[in-house]
C-alpha atoms as a PDB file:
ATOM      1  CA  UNK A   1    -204.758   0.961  54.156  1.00  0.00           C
ATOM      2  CA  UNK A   2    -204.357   2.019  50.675  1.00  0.00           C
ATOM      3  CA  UNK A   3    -204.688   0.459  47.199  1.00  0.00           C
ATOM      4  CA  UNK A   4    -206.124  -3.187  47.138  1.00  0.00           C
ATOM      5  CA  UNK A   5    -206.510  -3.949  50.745  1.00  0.00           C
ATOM      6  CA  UNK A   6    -208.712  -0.736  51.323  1.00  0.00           C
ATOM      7  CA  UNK A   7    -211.070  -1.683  48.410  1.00  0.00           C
ATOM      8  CA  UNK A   8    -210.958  -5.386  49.213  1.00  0.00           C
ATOM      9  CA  UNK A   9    -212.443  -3.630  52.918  1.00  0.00           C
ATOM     10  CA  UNK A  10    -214.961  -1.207  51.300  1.00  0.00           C
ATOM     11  CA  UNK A  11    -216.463  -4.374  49.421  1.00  0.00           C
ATOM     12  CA  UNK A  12    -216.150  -6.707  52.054  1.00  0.00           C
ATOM     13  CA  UNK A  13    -218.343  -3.775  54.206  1.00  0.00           C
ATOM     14  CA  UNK A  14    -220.651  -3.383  51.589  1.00  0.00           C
ATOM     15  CA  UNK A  15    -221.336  -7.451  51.499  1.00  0.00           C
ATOM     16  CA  UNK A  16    -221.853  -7.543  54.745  1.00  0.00           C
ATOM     17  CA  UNK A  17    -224.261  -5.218  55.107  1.00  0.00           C
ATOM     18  CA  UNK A  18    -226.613  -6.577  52.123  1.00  0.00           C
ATOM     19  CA  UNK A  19    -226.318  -9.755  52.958  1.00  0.00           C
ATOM     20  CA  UNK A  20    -226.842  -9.670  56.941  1.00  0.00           C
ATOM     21  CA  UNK A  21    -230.101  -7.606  55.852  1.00  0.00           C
ATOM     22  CA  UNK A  22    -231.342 -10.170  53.607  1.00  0.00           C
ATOM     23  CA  UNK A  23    -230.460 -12.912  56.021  1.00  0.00           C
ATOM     24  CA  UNK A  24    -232.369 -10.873  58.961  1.00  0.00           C
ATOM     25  CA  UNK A  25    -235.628 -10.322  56.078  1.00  0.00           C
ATOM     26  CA  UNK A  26    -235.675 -14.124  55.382  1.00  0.00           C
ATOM     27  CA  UNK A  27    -235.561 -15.745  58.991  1.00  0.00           C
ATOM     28  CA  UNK A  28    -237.789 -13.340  59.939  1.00  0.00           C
ATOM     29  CA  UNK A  29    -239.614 -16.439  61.005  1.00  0.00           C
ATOM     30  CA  UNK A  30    -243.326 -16.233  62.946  1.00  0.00           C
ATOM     31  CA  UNK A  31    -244.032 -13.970  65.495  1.00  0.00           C
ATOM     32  CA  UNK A  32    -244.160 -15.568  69.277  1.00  0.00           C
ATOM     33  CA  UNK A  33    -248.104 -15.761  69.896  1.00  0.00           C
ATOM     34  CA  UNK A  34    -248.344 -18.287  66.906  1.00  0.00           C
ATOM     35  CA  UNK A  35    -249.783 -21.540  68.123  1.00  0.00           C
ATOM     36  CA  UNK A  36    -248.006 -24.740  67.772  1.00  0.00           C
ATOM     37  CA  UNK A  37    -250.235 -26.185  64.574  1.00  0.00           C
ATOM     38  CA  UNK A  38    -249.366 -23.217  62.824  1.00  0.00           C
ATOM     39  CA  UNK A  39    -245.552 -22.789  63.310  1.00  0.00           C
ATOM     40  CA  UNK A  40    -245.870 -26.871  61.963  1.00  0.00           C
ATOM     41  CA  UNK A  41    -247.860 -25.367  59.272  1.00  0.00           C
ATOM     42  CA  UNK A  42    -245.204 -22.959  58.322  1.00  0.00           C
ATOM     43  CA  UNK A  43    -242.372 -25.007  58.757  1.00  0.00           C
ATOM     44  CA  UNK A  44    -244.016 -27.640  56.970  1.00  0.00           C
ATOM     45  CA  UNK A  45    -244.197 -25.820  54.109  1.00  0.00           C
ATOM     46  CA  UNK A  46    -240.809 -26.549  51.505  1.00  0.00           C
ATOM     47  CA  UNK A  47    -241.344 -23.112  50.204  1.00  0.00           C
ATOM     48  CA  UNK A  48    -241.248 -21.339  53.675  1.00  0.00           C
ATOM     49  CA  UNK A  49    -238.113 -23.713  54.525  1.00  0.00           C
ATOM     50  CA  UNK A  50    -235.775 -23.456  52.229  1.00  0.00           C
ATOM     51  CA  UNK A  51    -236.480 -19.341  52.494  1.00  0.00           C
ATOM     52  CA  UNK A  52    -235.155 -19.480  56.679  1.00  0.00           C
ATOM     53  CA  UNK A  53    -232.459 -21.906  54.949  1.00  0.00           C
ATOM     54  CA  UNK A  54    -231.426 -19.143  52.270  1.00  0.00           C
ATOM     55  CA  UNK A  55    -231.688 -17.116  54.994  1.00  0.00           C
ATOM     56  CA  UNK A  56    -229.387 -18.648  57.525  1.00  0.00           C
ATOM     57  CA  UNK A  57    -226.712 -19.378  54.970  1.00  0.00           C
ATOM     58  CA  UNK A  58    -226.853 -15.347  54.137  1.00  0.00           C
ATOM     59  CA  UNK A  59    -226.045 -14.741  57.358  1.00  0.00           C
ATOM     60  CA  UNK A  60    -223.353 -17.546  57.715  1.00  0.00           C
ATOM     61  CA  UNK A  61    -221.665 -15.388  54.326  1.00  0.00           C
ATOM     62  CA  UNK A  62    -222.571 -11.955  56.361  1.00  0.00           C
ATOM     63  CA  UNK A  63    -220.004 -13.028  59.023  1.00  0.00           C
ATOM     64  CA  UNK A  64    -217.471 -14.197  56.506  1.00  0.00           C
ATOM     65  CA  UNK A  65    -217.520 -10.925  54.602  1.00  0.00           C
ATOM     66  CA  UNK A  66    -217.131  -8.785  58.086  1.00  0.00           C
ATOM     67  CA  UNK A  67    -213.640 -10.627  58.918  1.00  0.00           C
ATOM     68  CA  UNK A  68    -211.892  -8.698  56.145  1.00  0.00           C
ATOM     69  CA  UNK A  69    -213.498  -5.174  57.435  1.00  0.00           C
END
């Protein structure tokens, strides 16, 4: 690889990376001994939402970016 296609690569990597980290932080989600009321709590919540939405659409770029690596 030289000239564009190698850069295009090294910032397609570097994408990836952030952005399947990010995705990973924000659907973190609850952890498995939470009772049912309060995962309907959390979910409930539109702040909590839209964060596992933000979330899931970072990873959905993450896997975009890696095709070009």
């Amino acid at each position: 690889m030289t000239g564009v296609s190698a850069r295009t690569a090294a910032i397609a990597g570097i994408l990836f990376a952030v952005l399947f980290t990010a995705g990973l932080l924000l659907t973190g989600g609850l952890p498995s001994d939470v009772s049912d009321q309060k995962a309907i709590d959390y979910y409930a919540d539109s702040g909590n939402r839209a964060e596992v939405i933000i979330g899931g659409y970072c990873l959905i770029l993450s896997m975009l970016c890696i095709l070009p690596f």
